[in-house]
N, C-alpha and C. Protein backbone atom coordinates (compact mmCIF):
# COMPACT_ATOMS: atom_id res chain seq x y z
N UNK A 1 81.00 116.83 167.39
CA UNK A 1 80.12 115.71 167.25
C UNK A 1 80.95 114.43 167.31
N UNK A 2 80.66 113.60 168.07
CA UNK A 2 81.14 112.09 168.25
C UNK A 2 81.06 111.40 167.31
N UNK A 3 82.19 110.99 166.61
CA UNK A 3 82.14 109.63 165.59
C UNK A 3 81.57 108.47 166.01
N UNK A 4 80.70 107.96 164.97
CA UNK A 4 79.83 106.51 165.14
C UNK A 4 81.29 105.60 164.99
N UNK A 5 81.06 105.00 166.21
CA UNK A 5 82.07 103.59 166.04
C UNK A 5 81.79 102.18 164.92
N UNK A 6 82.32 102.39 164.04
CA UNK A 6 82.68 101.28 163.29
C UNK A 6 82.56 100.27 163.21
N UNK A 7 81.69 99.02 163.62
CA UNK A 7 81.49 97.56 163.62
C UNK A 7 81.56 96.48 162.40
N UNK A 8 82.45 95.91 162.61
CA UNK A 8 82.09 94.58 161.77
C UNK A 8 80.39 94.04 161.25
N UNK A 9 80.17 94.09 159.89
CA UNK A 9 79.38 92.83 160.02
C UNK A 9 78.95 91.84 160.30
N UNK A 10 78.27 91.42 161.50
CA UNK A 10 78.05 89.99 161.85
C UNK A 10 77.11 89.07 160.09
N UNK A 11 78.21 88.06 160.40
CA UNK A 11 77.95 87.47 158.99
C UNK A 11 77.39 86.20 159.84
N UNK A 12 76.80 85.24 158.97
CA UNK A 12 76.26 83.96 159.65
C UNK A 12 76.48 82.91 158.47
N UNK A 13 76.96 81.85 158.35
CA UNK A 13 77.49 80.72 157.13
C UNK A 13 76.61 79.68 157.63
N UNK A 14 75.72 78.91 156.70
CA UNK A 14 75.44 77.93 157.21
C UNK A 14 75.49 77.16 156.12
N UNK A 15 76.72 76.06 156.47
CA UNK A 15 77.75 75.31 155.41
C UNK A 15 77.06 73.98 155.29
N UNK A 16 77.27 73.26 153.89
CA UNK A 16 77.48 71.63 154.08
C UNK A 16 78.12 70.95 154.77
N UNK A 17 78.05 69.71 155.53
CA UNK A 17 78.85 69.01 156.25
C UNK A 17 80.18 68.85 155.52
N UNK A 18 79.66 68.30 154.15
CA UNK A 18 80.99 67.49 153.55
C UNK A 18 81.77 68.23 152.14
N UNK A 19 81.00 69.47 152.34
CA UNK A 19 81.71 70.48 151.21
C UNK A 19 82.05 71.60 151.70
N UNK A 20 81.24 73.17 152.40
CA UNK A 20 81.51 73.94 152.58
C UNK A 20 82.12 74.14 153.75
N UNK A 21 81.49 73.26 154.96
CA UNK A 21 82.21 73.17 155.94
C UNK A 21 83.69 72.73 156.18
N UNK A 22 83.56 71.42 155.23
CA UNK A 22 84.90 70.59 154.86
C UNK A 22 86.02 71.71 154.97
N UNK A 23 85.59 72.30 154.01
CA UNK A 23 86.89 73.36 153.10
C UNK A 23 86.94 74.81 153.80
N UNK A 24 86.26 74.55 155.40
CA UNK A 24 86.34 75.52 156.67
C UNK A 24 87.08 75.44 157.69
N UNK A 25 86.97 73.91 157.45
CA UNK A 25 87.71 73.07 158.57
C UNK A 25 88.87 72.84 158.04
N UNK A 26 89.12 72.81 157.22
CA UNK A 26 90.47 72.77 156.18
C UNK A 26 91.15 74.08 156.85
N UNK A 27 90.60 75.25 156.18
CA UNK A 27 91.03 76.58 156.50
C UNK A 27 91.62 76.75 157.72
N UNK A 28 90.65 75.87 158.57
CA UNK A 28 91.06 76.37 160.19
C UNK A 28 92.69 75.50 160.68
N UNK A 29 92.40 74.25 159.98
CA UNK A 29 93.69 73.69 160.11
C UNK A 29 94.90 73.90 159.77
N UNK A 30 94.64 74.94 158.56
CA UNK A 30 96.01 75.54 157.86
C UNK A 30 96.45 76.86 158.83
N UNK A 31 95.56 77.34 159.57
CA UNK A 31 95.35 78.38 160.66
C UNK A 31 95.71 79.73 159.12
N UNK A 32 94.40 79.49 158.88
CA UNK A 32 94.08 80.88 158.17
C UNK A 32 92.50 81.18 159.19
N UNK A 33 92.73 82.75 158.85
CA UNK A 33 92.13 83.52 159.81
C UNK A 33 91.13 84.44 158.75
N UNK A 34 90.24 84.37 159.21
CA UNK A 34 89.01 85.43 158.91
C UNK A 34 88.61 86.28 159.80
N UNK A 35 86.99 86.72 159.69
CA UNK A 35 87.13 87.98 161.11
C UNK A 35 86.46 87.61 161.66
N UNK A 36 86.43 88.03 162.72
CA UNK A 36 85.51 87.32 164.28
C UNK A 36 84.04 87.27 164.13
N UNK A 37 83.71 88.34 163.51
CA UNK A 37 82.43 88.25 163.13
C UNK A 37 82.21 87.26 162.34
N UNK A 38 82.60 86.56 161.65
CA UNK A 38 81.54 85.81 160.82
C UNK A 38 81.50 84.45 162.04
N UNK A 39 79.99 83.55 161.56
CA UNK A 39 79.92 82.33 162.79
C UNK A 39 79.41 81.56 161.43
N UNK A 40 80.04 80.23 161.59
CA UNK A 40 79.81 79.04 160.38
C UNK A 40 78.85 77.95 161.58
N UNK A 41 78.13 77.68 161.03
CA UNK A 41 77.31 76.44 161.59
C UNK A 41 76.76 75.52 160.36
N UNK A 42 77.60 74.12 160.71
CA UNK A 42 77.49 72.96 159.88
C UNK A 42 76.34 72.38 160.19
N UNK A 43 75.53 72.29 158.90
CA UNK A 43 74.28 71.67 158.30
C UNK A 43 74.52 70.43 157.72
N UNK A 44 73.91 69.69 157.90
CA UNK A 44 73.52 67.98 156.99
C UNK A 44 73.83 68.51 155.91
N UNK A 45 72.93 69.39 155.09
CA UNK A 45 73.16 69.58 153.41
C UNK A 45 72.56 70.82 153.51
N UNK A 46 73.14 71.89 153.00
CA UNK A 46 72.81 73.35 152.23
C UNK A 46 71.05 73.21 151.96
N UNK A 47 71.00 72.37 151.38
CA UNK A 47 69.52 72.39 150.78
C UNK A 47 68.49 72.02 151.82
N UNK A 48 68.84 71.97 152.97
CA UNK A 48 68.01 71.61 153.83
C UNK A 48 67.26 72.76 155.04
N UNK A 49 68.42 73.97 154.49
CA UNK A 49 68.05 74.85 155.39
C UNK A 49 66.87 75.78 155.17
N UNK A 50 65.77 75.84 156.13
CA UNK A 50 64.94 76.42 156.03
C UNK A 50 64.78 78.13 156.01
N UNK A 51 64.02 78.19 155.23
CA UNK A 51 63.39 79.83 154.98
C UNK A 51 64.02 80.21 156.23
N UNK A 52 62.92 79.63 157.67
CA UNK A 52 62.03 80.07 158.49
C UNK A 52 63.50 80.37 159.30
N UNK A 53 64.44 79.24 159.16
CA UNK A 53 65.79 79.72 159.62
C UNK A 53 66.64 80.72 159.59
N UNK A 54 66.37 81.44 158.19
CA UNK A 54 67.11 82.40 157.83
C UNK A 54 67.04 83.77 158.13
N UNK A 55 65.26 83.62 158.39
CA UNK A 55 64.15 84.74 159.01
C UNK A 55 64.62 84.96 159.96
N UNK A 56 64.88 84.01 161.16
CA UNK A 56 64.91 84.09 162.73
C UNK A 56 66.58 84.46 163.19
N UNK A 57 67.11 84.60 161.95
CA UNK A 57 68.65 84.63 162.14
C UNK A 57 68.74 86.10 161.73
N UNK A 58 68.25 86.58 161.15
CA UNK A 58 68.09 88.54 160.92
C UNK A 58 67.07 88.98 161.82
N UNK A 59 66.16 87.89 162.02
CA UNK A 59 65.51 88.79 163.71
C UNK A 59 66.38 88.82 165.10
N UNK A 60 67.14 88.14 164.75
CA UNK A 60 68.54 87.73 165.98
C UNK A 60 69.66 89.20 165.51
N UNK A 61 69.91 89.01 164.54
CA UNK A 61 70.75 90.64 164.48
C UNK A 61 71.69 90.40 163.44
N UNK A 62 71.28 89.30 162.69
CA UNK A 62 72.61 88.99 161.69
C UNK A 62 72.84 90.18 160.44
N UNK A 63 73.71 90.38 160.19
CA UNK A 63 73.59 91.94 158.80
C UNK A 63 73.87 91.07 157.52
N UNK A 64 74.37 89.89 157.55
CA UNK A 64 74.02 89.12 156.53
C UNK A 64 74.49 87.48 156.70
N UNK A 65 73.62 86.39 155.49
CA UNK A 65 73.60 84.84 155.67
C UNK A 65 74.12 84.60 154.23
N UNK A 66 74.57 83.58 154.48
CA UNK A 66 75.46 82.85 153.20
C UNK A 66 74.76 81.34 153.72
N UNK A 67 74.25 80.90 152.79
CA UNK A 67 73.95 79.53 152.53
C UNK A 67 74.89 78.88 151.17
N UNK A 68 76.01 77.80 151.71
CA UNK A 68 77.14 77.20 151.18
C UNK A 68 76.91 75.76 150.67
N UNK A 69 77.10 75.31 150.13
CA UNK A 69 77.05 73.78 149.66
C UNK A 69 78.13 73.33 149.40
């Protein structure tokens, strides 16, 4: 029987401009590395992100969302 191949979690971040992202963009500048899978997309403010967003992002294929401030 064939082993199921192994995949990463696709993760999805959707950061503050001036906090979570900040301290992403930080990260990236120090060239620290995370895993390919995760995708950060900078938001105005954490609190702004909608439900309906979060819905359409696990109908897209995400296995999990982090909302950051």
């Amino acid at each position: 029987m064939a082993e199921k191949s192994v995949s990463e979690p696709r993760i999805l971040a959707f950061c503050c401009r001036y906090c979570a992202y900040a301290a992403a963009d930080l990260a990236g500048a120090m060239r620290l590395r995370y895993a390919p899978s995760i995708r950060i997309v900078e938001v105005p403010c954490s609190g702004r992100v909608e439900v309906g967003e979060m819905l359409h992002a696990f109908e897209r294929g995400v296995d999990g969302l982090m909302v950051a401030g």
